[in-house]
Protein backbone atom coordinates (compact mmCIF):
# COMPACT_ATOMS: atom_id res chain seq x y z
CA UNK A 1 -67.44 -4.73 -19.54
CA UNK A 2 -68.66 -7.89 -20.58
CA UNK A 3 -67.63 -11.50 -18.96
CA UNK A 4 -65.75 -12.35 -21.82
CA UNK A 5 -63.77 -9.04 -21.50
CA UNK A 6 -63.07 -9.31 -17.46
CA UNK A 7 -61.60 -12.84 -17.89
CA UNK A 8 -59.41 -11.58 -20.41
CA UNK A 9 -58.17 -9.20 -18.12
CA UNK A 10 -57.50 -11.27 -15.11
CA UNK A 11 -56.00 -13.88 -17.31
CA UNK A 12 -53.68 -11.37 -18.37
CA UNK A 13 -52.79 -9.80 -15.15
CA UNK A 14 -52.27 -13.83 -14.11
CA UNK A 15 -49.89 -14.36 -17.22
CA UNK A 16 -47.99 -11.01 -16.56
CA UNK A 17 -47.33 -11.85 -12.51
CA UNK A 18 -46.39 -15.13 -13.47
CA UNK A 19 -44.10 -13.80 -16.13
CA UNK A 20 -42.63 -11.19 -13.62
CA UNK A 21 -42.42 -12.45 -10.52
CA UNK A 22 -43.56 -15.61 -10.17
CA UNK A 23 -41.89 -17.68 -12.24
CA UNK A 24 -38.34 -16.27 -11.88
CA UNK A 25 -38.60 -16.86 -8.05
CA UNK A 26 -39.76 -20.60 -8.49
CA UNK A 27 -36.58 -20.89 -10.69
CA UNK A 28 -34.66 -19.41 -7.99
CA UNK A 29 -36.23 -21.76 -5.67
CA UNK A 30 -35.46 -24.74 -8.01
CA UNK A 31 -31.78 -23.88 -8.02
CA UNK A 32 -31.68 -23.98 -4.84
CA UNK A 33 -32.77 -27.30 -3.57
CA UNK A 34 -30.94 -28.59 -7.07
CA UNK A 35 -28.06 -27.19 -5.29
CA UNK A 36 -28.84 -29.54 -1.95
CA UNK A 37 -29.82 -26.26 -0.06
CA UNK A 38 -33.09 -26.25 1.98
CA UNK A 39 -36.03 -23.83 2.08
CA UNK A 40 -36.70 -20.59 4.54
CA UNK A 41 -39.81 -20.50 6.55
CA UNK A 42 -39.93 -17.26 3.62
CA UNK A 43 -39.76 -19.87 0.75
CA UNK A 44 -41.87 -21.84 2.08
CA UNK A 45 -44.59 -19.27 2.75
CA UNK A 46 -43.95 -18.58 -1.25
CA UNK A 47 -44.68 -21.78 -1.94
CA UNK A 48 -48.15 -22.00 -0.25
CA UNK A 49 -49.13 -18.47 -1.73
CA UNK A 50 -48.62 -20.04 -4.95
CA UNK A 51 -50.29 -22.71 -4.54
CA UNK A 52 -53.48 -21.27 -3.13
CA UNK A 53 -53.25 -18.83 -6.53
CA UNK A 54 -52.92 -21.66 -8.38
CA UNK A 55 -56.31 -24.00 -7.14
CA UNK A 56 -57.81 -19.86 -7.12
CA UNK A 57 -57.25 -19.86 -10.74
CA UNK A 58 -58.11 -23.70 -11.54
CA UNK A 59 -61.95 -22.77 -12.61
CA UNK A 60 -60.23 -20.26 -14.78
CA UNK A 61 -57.37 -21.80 -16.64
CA UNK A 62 -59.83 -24.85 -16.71
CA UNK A 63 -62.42 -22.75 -19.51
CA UNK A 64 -58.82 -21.71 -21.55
CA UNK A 65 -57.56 -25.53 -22.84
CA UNK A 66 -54.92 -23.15 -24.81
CA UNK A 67 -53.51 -22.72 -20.98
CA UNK A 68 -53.15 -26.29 -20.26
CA UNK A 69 -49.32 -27.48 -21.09
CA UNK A 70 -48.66 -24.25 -19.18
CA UNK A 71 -50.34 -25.53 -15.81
CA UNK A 72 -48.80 -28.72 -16.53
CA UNK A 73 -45.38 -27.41 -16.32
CA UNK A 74 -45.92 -25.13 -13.21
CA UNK A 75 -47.36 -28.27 -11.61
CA UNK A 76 -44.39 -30.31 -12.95
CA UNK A 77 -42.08 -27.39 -11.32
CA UNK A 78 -43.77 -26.90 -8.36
CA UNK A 79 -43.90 -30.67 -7.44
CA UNK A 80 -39.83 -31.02 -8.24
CA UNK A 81 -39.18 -28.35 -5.86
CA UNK A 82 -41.37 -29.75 -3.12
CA UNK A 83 -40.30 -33.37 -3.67
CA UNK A 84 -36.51 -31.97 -3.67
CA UNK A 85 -37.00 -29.78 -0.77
CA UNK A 86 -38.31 -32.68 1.05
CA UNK A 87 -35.78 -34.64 0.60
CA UNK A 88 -33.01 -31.93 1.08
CA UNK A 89 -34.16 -32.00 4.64
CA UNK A 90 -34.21 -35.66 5.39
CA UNK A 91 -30.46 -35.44 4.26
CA UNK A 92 -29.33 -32.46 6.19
């Protein structure tokens, strides 16, 4: 299997978690604090895993510009759940 072939693969299996699990449970989690509501210790472990996947996968999004607006709006996303999370428990 050639380079070329492997990356294609792990993009894939990147784009197909994100797709399934992922991204529906960062929606869930942006509902929530949208809602006022703040995070579980759980949610917040979510959150870091994510993260950590994320700067994991930089080097590799980073050689695929076609995968840029993409990272821009999980960033986007991840930072509005953070920033409303935050504040959600300053207010409660």
């Amino acid at each position: 299997m050639t380079d070329k072939q492997n990356e294609a693969g792990v993009l894939a299996a990147l784009i197909q978690r994100l797709e399934s699990q992922r991204l529906p449970q960062l929606l869930e989690l942006k509902a929530k604090v949208d809602q006022g509501e703040c995070l579980s210790d759980h949610d917040l472990r979510f959150l870091q895993e994510v993260l950590t996947d994320a700067k994991n996968a930089h080097p590799l999004v980073a050689n695929h510009p076609e995968l840029g607006a993409l990272a821009s709006k999980l960033t986007t996303l991840y930072r509005e759940i953070t920033e409303a999370a935050l504040a959600n428990e300053k207010a409660g």
